[in-house]
Each structure stands twice: as structure tokens, then as C-alpha cells.
C-alpha atoms as a PDB file:
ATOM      1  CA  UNK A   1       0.000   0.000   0.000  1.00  0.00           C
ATOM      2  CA  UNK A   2       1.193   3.667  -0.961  1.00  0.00           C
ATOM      3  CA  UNK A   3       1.986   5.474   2.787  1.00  0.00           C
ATOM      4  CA  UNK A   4       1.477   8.677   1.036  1.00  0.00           C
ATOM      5  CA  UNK A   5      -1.758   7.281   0.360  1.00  0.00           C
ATOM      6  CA  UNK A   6      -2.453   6.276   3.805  1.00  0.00           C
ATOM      7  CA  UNK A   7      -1.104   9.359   5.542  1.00  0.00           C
ATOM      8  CA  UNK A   8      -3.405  11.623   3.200  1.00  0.00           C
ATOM      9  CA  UNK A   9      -6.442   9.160   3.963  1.00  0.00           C
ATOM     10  CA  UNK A  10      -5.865   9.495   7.752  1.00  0.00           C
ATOM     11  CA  UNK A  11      -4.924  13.011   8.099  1.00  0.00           C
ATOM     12  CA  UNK A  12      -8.141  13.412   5.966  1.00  0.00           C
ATOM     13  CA  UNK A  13     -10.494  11.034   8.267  1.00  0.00           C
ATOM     14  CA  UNK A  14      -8.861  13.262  11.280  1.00  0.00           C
ATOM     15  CA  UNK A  15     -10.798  16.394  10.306  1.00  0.00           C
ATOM     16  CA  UNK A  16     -14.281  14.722   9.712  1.00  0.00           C
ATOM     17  CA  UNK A  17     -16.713  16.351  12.258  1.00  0.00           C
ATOM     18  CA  UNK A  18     -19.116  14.833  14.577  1.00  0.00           C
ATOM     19  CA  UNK A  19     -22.643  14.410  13.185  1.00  0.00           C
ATOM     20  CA  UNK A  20     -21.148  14.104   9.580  1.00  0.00           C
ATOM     21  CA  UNK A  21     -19.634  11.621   7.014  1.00  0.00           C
ATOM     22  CA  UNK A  22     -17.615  10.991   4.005  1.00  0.00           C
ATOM     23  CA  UNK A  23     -17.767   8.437   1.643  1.00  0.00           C
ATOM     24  CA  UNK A  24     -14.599   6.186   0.546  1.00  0.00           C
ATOM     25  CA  UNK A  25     -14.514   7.694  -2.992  1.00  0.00           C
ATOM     26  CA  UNK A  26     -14.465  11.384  -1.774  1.00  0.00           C
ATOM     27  CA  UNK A  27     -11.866  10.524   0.070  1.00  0.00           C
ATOM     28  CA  UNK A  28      -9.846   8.648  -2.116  1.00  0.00           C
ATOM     29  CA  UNK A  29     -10.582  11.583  -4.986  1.00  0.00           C
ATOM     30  CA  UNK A  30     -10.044  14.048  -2.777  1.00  0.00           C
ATOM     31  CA  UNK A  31      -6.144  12.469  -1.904  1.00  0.00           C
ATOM     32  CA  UNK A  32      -5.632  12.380  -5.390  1.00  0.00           C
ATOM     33  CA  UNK A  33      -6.732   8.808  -6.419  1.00  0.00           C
ATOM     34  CA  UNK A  34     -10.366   8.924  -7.537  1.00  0.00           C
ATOM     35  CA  UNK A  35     -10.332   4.978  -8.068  1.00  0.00           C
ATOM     36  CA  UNK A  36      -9.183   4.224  -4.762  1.00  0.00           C
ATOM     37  CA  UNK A  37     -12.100   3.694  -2.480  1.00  0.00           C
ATOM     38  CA  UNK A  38     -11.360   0.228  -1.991  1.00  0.00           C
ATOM     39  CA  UNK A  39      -8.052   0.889  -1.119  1.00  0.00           C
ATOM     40  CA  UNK A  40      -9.438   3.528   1.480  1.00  0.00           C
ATOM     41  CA  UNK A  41     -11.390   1.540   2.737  1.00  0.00           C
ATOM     42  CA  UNK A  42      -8.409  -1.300   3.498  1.00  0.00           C
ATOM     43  CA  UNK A  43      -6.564   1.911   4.726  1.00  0.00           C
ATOM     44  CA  UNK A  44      -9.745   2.315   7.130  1.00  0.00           C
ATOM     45  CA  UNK A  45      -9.904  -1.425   8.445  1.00  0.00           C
ATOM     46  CA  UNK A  46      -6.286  -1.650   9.071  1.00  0.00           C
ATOM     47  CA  UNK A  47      -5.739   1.833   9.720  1.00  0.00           C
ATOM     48  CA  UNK A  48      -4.635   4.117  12.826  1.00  0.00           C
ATOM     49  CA  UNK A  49      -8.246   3.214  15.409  1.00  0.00           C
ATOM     50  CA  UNK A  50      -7.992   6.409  16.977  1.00  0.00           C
ATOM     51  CA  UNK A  51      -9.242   7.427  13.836  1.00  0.00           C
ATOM     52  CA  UNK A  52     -13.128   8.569  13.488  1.00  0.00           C
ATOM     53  CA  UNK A  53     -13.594   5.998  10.740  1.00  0.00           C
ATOM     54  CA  UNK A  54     -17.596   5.517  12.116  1.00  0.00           C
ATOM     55  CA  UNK A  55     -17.819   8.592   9.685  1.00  0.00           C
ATOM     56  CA  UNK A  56     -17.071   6.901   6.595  1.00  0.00           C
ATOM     57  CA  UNK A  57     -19.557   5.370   5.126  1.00  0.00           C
ATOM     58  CA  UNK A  58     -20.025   3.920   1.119  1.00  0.00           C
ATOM     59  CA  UNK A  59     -21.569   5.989  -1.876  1.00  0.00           C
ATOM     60  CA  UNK A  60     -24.743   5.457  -0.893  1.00  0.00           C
ATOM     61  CA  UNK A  61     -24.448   5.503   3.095  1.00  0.00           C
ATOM     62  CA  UNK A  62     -24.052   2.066   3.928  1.00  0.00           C
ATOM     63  CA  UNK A  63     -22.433   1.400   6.786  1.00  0.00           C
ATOM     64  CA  UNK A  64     -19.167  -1.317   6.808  1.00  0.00           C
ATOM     65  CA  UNK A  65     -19.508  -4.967   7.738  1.00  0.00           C
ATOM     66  CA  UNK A  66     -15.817  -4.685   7.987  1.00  0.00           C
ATOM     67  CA  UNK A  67     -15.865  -2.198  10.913  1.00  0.00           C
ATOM     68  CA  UNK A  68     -14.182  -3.281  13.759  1.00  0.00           C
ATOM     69  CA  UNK A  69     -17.606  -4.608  15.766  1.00  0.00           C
ATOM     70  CA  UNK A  70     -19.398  -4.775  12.555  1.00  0.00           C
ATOM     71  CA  UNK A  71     -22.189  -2.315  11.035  1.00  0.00           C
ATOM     72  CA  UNK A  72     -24.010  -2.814  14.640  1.00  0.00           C
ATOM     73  CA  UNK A  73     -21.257  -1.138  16.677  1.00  0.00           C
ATOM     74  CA  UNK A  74     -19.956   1.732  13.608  1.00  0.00           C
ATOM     75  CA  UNK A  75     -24.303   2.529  13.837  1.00  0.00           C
ATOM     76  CA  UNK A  76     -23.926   3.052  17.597  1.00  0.00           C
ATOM     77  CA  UNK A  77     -21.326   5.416  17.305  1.00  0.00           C
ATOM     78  CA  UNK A  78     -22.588   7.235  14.265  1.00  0.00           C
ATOM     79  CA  UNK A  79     -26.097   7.488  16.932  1.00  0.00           C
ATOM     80  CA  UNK A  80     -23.757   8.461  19.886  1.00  0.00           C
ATOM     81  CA  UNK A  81     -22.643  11.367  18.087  1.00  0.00           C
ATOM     82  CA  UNK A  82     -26.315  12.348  17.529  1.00  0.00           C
ATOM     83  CA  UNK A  83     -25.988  10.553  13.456  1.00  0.00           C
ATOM     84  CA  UNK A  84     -29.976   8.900  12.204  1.00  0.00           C
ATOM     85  CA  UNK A  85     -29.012   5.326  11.028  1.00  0.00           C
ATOM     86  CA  UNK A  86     -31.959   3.791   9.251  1.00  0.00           C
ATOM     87  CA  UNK A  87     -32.457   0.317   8.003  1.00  0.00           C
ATOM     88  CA  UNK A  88     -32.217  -3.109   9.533  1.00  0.00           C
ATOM     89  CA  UNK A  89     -28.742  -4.649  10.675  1.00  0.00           C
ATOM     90  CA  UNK A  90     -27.644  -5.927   7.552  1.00  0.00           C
ATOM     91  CA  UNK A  91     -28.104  -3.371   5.796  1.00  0.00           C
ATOM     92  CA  UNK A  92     -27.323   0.047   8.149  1.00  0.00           C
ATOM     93  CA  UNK A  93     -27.578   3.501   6.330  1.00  0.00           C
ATOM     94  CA  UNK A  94     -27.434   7.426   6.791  1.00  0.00           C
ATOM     95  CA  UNK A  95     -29.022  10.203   4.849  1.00  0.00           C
ATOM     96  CA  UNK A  96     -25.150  11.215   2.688  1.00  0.00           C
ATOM     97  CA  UNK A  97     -27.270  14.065   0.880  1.00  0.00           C
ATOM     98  CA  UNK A  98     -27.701  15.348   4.539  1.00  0.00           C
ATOM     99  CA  UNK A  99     -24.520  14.386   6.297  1.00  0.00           C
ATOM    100  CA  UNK A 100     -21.915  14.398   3.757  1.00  0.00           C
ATOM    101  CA  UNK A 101     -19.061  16.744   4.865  1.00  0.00           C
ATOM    102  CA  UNK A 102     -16.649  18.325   2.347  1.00  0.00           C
ATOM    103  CA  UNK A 103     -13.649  20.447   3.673  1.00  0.00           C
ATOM    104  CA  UNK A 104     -13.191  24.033   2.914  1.00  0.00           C
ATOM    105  CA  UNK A 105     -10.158  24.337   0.222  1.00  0.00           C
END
């Protein structure tokens, strides 16, 4: 995996506030590599767990059966931070048109 990559993608998923989200293609087109959302979102399962990565969620708001805990703990603390989370457990989502967060340039 590119560290430039991951250091961009984490220094990124630092400044997401609470109550909001990105999705793993605005992040990885935001730090420069558009196709990478799959590779963002390895860089979020393996990544730095200090890290809000509850905020990041997929193109459409689902939320990650690869969070650590599963969808079921990443909707608890999207909901802890005050976050809606519809849907049944397998299939966990957010409002993006509402939440989604872009960063000031």
C-alpha cells in the first residue's frame, strides 16, 4: 500500500466532524486517487483506530460490515454522536445528501 496514500487518507479522516460523514470515494478523490475507495477503505480497516472511521460510510451511506464490531457497533457510534441510522442490521444507512461533509479548500 502507498503510505502517502495512507497518511493523506488518515490526516483526511482526522478532520471529519461529529454528526457528519464521508464516503470512501471522496476521500480517495479528494487524496488524489479517484479509483481508490477500496483501497481507502483497506486503509480504514487496518488503519490508525484512533481514527473517526464511524464517519465513513459507502456511496450510498451504507455502513461497513468490515468495521471493527461490525455495522451494529460503527451505527452506535454514528447514533452516539447524535448521526440517524436507518435500516435493519444488515443493511445500516445514513441520509449522505444530509450528512456528507466536504472540507473548505
Amino acid at each position: 500500500m502507498n503510505d502517502t496514500l495512507r497518511i493523506k487518507v488518515e490526516s483526511l479522516v482526522a478532520t471529519i466532524p461529529v454528526g457528519r460523514v464521508m464516503t470512501y470515494g471522496q476521500i480517495a478523490a479528494l487524496c488524489g486517487s479517484p479509483r481508490a475507495a477500496r483501497i481507502v477503505g483497506g486503509i480504514a480497516h487496518y488503519g490508525d483506530p484512533e481514527l473517526p472511521w464511524h464517519r465513513v460510510v459507502n456511496k450510498k451511506g451504507g455502513l461497513a460490515s468490515g468495521y471493527h464490531g461490525g455495522r451494529h457497533t460503527q451505527k452506535e457510534h454514528l447514533e452516539a454522536e447524535g448521526v440517524v441510522v436507518h435500516g435493519e442490521a444488515d443493511s445500516y444507512w445514513v441520509d449522505v445528501e444530509e450528512l456528507l461533509w466536504w472540507p473548505e479548500k
